[in-house]
PDB file of N, CA and C in Angstrom:
ATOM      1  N   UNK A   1      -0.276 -45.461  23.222  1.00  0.00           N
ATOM      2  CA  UNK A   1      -0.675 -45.707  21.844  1.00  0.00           C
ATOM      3  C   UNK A   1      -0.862 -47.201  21.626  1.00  0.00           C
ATOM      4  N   UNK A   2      -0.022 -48.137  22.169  1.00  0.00           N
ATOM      5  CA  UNK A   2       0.026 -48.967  21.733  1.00  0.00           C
ATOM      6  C   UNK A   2      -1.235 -49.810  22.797  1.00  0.00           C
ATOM      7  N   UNK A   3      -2.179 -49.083  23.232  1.00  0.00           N
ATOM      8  CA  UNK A   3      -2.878 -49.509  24.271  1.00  0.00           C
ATOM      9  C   UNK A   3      -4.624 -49.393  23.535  1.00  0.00           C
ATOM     10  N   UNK A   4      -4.325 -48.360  22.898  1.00  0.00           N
ATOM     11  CA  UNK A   4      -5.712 -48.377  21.552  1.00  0.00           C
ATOM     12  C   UNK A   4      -5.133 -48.860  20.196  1.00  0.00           C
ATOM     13  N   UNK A   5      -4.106 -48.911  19.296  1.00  0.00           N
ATOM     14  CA  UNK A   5      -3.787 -49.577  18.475  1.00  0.00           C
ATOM     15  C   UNK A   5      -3.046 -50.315  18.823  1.00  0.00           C
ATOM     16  N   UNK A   6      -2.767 -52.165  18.608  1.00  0.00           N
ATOM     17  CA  UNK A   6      -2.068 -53.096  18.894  1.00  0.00           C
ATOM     18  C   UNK A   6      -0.591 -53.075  17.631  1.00  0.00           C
ATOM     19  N   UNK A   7       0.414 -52.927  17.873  1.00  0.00           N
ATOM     20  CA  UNK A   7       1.422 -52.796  17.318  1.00  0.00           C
ATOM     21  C   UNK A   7       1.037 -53.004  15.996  1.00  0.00           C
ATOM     22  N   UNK A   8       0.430 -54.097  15.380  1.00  0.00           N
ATOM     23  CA  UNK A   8       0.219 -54.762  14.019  1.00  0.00           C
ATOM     24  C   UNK A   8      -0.732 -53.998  13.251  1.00  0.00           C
ATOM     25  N   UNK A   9      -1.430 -53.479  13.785  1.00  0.00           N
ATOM     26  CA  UNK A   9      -2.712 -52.859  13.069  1.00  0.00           C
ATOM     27  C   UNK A   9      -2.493 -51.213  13.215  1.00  0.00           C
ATOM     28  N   UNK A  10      -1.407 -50.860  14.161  1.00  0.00           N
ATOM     29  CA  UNK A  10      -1.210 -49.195  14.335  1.00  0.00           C
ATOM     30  C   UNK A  10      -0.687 -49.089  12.439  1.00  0.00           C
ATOM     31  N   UNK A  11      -1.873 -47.816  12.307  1.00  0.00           N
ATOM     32  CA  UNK A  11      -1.769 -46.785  11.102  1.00  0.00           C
ATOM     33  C   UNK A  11      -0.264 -46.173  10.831  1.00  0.00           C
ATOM     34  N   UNK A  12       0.293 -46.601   9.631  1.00  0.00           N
ATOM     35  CA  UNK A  12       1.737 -45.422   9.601  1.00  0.00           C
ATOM     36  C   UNK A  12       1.721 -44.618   8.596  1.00  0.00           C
ATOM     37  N   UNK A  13       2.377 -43.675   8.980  1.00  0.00           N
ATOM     38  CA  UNK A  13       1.956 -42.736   7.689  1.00  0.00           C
ATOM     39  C   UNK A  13       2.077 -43.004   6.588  1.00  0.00           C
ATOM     40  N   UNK A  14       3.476 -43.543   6.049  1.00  0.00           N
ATOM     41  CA  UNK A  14       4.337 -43.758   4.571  1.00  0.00           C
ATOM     42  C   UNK A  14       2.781 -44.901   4.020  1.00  0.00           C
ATOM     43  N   UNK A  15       2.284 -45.424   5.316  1.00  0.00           N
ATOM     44  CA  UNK A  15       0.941 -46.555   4.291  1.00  0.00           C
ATOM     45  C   UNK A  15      -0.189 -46.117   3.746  1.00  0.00           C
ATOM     46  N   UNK A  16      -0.561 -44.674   4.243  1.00  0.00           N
ATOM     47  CA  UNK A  16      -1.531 -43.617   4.396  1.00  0.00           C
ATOM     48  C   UNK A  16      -1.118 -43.654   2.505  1.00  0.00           C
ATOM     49  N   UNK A  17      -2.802 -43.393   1.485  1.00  0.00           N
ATOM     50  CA  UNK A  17      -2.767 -43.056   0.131  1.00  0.00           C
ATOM     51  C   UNK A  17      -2.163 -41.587   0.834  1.00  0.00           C
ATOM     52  N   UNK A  18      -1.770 -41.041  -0.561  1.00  0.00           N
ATOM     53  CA  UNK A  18      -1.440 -39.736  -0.763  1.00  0.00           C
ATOM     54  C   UNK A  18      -2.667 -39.122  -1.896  1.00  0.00           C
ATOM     55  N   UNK A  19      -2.995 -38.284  -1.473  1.00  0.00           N
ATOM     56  CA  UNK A  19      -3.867 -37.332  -2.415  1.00  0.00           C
ATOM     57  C   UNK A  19      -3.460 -36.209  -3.135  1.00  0.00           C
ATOM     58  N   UNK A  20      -3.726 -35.823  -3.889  1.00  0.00           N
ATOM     59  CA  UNK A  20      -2.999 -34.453  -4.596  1.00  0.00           C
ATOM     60  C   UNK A  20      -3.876 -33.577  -4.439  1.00  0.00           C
ATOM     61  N   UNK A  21      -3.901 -32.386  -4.060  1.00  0.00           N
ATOM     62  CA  UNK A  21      -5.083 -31.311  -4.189  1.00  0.00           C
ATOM     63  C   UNK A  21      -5.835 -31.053  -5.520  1.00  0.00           C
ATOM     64  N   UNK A  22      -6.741 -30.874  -5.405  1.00  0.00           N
ATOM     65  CA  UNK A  22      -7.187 -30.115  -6.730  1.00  0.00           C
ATOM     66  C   UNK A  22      -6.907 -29.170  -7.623  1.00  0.00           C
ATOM     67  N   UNK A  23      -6.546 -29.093  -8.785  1.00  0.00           N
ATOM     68  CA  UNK A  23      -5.852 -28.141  -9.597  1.00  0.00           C
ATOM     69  C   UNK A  23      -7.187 -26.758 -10.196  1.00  0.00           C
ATOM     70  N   UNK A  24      -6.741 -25.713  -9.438  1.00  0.00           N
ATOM     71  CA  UNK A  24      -7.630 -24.816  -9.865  1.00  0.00           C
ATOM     72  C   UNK A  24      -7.145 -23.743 -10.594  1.00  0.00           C
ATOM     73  N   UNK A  25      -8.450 -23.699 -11.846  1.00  0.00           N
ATOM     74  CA  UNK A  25      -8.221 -22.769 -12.834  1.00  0.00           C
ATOM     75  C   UNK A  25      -9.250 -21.823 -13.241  1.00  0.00           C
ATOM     76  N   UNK A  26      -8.446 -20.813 -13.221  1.00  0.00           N
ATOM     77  CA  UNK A  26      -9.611 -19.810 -13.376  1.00  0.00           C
ATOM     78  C   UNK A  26     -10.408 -19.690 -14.847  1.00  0.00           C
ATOM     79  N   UNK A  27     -12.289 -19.342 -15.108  1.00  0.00           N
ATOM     80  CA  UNK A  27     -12.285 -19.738 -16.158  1.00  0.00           C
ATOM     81  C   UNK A  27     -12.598 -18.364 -16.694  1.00  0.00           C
ATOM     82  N   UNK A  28     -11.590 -18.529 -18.244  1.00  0.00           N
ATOM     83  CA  UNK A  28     -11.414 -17.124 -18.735  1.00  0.00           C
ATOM     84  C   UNK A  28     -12.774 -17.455 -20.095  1.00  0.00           C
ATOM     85  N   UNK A  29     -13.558 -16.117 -20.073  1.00  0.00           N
ATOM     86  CA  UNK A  29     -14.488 -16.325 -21.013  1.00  0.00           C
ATOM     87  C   UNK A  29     -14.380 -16.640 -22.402  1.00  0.00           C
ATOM     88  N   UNK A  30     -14.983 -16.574 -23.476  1.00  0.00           N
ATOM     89  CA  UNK A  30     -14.760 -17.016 -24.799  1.00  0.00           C
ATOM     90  C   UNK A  30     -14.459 -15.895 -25.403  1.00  0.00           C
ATOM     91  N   UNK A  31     -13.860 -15.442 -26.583  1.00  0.00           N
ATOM     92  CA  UNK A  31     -13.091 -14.182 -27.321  1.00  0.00           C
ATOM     93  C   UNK A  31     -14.579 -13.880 -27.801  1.00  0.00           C
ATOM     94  N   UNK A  32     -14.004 -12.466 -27.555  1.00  0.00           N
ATOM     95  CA  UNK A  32     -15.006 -11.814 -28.190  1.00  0.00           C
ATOM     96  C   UNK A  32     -15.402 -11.892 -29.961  1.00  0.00           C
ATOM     97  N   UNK A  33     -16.362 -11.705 -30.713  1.00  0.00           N
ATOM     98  CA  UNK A  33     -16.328 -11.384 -31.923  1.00  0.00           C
ATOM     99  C   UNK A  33     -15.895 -10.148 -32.374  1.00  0.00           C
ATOM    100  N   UNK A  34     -15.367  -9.305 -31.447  1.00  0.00           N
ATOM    101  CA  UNK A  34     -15.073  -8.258 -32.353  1.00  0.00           C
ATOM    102  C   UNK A  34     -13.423  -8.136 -33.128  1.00  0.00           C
ATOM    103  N   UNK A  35     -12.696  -8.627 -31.521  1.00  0.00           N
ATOM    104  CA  UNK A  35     -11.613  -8.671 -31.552  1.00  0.00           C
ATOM    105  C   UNK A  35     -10.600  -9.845 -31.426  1.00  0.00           C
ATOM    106  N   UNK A  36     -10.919 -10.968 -31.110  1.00  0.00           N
ATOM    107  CA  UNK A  36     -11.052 -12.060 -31.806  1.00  0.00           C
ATOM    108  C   UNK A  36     -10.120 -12.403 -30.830  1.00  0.00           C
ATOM    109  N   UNK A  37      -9.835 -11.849 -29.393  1.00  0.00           N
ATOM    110  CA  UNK A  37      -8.978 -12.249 -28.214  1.00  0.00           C
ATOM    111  C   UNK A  37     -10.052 -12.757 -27.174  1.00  0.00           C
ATOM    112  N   UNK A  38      -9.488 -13.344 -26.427  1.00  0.00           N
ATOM    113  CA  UNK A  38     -10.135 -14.103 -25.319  1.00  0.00           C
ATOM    114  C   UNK A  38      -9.786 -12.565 -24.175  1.00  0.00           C
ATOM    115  N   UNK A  39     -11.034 -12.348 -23.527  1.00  0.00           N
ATOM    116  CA  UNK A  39     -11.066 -11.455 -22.864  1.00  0.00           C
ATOM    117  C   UNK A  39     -10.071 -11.495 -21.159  1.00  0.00           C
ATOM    118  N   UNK A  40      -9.227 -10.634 -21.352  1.00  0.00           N
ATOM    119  CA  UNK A  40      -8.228 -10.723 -19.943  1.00  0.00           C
ATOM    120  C   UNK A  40      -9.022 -10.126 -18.679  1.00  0.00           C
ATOM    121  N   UNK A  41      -8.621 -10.710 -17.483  1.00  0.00           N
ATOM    122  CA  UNK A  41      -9.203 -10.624 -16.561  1.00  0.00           C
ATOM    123  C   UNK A  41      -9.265  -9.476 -16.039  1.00  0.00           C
ATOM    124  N   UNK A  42      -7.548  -8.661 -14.784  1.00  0.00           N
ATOM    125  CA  UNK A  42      -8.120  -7.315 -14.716  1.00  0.00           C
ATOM    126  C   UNK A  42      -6.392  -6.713 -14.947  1.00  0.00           C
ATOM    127  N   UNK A  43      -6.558  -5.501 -15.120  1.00  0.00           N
ATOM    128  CA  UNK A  43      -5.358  -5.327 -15.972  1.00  0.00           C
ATOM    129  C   UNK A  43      -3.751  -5.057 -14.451  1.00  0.00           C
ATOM    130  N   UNK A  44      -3.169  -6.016 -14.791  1.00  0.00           N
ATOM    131  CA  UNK A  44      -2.027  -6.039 -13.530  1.00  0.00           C
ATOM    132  C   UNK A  44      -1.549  -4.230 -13.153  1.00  0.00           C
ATOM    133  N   UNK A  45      -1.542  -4.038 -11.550  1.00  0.00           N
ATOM    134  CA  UNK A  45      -1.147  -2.762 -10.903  1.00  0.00           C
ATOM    135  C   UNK A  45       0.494  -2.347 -11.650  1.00  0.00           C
ATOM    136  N   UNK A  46       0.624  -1.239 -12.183  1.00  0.00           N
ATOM    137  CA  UNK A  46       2.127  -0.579 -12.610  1.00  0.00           C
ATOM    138  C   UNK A  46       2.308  -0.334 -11.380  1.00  0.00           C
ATOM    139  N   UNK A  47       3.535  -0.588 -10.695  1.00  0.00           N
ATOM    140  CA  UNK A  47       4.257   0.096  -9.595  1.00  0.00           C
ATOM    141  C   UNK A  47       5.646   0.839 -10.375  1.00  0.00           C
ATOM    142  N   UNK A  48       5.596   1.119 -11.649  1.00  0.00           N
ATOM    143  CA  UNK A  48       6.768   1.664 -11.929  1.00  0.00           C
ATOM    144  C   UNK A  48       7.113   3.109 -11.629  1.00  0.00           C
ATOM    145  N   UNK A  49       5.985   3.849 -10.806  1.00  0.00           N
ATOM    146  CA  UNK A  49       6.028   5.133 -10.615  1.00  0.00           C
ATOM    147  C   UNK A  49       6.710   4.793  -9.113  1.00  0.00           C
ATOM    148  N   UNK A  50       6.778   3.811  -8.494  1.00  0.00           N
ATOM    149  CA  UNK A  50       7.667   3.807  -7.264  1.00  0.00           C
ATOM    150  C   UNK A  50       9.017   3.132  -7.628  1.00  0.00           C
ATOM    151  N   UNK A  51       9.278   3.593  -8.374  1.00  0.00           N
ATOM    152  CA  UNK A  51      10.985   2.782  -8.652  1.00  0.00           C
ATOM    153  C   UNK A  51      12.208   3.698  -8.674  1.00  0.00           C
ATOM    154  N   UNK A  52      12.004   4.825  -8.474  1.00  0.00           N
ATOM    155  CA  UNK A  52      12.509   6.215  -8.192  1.00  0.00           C
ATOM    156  C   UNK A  52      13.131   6.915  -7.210  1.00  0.00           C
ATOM    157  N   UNK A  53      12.417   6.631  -6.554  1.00  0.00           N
ATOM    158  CA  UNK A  53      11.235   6.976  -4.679  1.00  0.00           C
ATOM    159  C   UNK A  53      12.828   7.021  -4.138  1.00  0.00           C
ATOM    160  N   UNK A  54      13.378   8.159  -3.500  1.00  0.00           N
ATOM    161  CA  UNK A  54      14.448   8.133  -2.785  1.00  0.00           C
ATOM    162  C   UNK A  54      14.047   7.807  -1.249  1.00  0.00           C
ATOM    163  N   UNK A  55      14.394   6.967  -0.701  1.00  0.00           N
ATOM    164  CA  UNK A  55      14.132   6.666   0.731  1.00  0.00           C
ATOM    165  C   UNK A  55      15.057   6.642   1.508  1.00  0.00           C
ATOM    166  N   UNK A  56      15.148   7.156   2.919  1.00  0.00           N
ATOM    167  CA  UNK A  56      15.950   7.977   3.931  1.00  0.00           C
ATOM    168  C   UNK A  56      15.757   6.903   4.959  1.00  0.00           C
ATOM    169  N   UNK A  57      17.284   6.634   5.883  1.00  0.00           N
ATOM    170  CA  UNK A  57      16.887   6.016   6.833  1.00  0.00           C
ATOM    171  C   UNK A  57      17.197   6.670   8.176  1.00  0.00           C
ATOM    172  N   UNK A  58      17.068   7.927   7.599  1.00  0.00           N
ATOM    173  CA  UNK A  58      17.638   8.929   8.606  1.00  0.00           C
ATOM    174  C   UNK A  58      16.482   9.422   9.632  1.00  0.00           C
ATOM    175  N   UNK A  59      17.030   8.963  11.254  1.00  0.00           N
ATOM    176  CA  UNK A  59      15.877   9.141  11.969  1.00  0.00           C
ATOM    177  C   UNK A  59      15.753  10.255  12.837  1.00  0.00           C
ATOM    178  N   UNK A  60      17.181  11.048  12.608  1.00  0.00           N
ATOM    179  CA  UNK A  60      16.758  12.794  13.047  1.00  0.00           C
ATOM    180  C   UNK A  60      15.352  13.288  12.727  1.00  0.00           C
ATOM    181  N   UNK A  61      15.197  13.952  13.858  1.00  0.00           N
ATOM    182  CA  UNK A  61      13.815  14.740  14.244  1.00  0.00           C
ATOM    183  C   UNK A  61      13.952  15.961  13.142  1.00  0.00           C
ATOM    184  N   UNK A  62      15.486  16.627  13.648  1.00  0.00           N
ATOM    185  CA  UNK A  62      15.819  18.283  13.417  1.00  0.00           C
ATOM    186  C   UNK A  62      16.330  18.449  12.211  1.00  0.00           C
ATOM    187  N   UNK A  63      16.619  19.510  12.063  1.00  0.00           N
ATOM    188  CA  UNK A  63      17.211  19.725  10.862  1.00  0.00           C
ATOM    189  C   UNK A  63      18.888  19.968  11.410  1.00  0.00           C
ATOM    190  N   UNK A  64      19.849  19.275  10.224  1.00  0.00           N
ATOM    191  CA  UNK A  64      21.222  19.388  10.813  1.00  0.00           C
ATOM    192  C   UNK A  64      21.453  20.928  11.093  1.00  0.00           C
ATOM    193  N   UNK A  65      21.374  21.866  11.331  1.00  0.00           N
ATOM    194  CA  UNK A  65      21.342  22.964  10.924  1.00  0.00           C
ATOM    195  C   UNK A  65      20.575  23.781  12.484  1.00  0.00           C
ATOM    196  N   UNK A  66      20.127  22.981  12.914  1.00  0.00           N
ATOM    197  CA  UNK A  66      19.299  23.369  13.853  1.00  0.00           C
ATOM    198  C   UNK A  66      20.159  22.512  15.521  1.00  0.00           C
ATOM    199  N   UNK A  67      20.422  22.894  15.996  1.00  0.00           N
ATOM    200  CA  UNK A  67      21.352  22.371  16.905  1.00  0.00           C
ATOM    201  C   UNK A  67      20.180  21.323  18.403  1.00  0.00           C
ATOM    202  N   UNK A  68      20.331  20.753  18.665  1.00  0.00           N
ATOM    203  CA  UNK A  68      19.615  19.681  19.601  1.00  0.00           C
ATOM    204  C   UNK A  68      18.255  20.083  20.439  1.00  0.00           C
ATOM    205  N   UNK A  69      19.665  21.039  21.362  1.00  0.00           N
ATOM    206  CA  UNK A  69      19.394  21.558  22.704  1.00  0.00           C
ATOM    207  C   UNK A  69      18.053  22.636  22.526  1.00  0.00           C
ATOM    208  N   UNK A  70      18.337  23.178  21.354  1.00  0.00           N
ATOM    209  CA  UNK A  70      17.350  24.304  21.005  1.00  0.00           C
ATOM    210  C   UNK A  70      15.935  23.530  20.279  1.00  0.00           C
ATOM    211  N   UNK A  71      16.016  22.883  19.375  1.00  0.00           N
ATOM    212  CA  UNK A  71      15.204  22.007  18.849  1.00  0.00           C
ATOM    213  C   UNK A  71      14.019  21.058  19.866  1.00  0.00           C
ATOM    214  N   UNK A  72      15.008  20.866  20.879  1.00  0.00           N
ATOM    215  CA  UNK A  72      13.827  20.058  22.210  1.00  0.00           C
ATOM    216  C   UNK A  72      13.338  21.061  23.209  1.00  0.00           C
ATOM    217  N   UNK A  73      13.701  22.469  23.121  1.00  0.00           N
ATOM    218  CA  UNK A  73      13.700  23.840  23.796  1.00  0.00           C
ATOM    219  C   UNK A  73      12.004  23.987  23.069  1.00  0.00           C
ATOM    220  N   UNK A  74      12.230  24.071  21.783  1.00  0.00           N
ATOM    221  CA  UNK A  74      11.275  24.407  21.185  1.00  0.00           C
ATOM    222  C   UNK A  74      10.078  23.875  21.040  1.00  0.00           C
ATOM    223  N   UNK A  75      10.294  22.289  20.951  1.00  0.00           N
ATOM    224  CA  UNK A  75       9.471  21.152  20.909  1.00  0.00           C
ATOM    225  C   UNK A  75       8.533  21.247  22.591  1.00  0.00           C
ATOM    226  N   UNK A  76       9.388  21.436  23.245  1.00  0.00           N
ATOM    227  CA  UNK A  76       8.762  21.224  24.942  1.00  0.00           C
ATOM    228  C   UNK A  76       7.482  22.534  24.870  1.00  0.00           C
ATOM    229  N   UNK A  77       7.776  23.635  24.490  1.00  0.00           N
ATOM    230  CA  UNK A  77       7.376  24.899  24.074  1.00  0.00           C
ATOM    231  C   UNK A  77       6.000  24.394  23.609  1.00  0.00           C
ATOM    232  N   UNK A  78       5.985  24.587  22.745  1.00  0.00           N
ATOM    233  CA  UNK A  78       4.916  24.161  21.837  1.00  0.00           C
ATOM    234  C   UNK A  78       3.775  23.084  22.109  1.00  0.00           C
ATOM    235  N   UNK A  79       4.608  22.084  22.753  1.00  0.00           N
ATOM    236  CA  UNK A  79       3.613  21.217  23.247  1.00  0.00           C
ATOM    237  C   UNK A  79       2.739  21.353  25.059  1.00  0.00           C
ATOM    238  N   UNK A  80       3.882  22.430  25.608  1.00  0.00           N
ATOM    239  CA  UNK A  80       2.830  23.042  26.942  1.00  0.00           C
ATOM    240  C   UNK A  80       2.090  23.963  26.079  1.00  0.00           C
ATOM    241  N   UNK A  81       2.291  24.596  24.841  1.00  0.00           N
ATOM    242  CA  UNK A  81       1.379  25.988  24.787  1.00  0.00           C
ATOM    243  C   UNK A  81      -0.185  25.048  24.493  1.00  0.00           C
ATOM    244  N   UNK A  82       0.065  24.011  23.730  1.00  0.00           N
ATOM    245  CA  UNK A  82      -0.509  23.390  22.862  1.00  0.00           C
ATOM    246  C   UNK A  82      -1.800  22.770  24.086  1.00  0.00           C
ATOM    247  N   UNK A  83      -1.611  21.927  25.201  1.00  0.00           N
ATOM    248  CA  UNK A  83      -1.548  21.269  26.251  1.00  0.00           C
ATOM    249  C   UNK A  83      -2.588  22.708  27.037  1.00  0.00           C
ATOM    250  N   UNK A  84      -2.068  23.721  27.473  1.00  0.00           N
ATOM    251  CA  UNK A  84      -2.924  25.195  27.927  1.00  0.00           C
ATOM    252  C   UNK A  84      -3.703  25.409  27.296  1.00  0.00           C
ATOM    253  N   UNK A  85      -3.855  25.564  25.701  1.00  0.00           N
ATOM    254  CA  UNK A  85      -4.511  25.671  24.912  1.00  0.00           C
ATOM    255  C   UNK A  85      -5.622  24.992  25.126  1.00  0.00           C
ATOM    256  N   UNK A  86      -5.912  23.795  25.255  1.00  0.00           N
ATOM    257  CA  UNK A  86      -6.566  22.604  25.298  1.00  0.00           C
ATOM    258  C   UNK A  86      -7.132  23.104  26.614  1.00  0.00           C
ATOM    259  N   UNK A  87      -6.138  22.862  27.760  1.00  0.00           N
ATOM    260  CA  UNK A  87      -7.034  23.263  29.238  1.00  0.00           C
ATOM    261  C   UNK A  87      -7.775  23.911  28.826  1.00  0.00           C
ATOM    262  N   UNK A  88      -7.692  25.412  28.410  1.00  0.00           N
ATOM    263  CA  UNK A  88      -8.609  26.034  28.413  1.00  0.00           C
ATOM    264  C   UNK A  88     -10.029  26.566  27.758  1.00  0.00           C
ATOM    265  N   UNK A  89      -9.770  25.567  26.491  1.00  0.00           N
ATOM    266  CA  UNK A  89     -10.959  25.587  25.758  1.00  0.00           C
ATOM    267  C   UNK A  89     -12.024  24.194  26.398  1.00  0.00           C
ATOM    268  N   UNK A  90     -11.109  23.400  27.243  1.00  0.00           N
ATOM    269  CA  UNK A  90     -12.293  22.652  27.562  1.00  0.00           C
ATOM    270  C   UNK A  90     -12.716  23.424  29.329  1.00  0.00           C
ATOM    271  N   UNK A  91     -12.490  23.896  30.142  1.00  0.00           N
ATOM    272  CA  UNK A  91     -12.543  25.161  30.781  1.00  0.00           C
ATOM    273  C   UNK A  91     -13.976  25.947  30.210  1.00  0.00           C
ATOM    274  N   UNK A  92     -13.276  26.322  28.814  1.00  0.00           N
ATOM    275  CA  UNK A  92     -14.658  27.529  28.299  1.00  0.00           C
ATOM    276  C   UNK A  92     -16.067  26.305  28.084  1.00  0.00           C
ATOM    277  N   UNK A  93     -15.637  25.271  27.480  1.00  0.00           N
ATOM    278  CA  UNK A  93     -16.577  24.176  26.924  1.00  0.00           C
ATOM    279  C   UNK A  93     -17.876  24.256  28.222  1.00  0.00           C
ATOM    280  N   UNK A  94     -17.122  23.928  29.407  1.00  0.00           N
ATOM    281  CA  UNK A  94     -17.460  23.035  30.342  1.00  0.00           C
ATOM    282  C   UNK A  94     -18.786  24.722  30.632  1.00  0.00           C
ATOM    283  N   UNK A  95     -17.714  25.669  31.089  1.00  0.00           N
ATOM    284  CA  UNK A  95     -18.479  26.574  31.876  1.00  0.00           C
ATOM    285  C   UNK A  95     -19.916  27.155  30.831  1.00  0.00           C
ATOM    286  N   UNK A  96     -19.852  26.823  29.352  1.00  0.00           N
ATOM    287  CA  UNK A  96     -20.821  27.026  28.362  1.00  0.00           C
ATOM    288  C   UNK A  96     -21.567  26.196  28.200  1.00  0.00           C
ATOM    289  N   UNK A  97     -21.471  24.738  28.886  1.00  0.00           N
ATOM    290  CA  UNK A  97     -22.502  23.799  29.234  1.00  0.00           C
ATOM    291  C   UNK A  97     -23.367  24.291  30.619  1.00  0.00           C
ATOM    292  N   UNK A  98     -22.575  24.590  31.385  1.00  0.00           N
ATOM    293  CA  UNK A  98     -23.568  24.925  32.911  1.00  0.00           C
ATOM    294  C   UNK A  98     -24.169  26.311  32.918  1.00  0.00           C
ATOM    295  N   UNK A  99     -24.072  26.996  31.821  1.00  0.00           N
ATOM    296  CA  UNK A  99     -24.771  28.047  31.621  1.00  0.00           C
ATOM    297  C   UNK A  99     -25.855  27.993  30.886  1.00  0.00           C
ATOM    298  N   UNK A 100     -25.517  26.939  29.696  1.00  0.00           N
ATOM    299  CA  UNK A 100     -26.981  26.469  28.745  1.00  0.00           C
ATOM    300  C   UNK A 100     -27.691  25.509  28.854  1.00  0.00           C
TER     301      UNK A 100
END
């Protein structure tokens, strides 16, 4: 640094002006004549219909009621039938392309 600015002439910050940003305001139109208010922009979102909202941090799959072992019995089930299912409609797909 001190090899492109010579100690005396190196820039420091605290000497640097300070600028303030620009103050921006939004411009709201002139009141109407009817009603003699200055027209509001857009009307703020109610979230008061979510203030209620019971929320669970419960990350069971099953129902308590439904015991584990049987629950992943069932789950495995469903997702080979699901899985065959699939084989075989793309199976029918395929063999209804090389026929048409």
């Amino acid at each position: 640094i001190n090899k492109i600015y010579p100690r005396s002439t190196h820039p420091r910050p605290s000497s640097a002006p300070t600028r303030q940003p620009p103050t921006l305001r939004a411009r709201i139109p002139p009141p109407d004549e009817e009603n003699e208010r200055p027209a509001t922009m857009s009307k703020p979102f109610d979230y008061s219909k979510w203030d209620n909202i019971e929320l669970s941090d419960d990350e069971e799959d099953c129902h308590p009621n439904i015991d584990r072992e049987s629950w992943f019995r069932m789950k495995h089930r469903s997702r080979v039938e699901r899985e065959d299912r699939e084989e075989a409609d793309k199976k029918r797909i395929k063999k209804e392309v090389r026929r048409g």
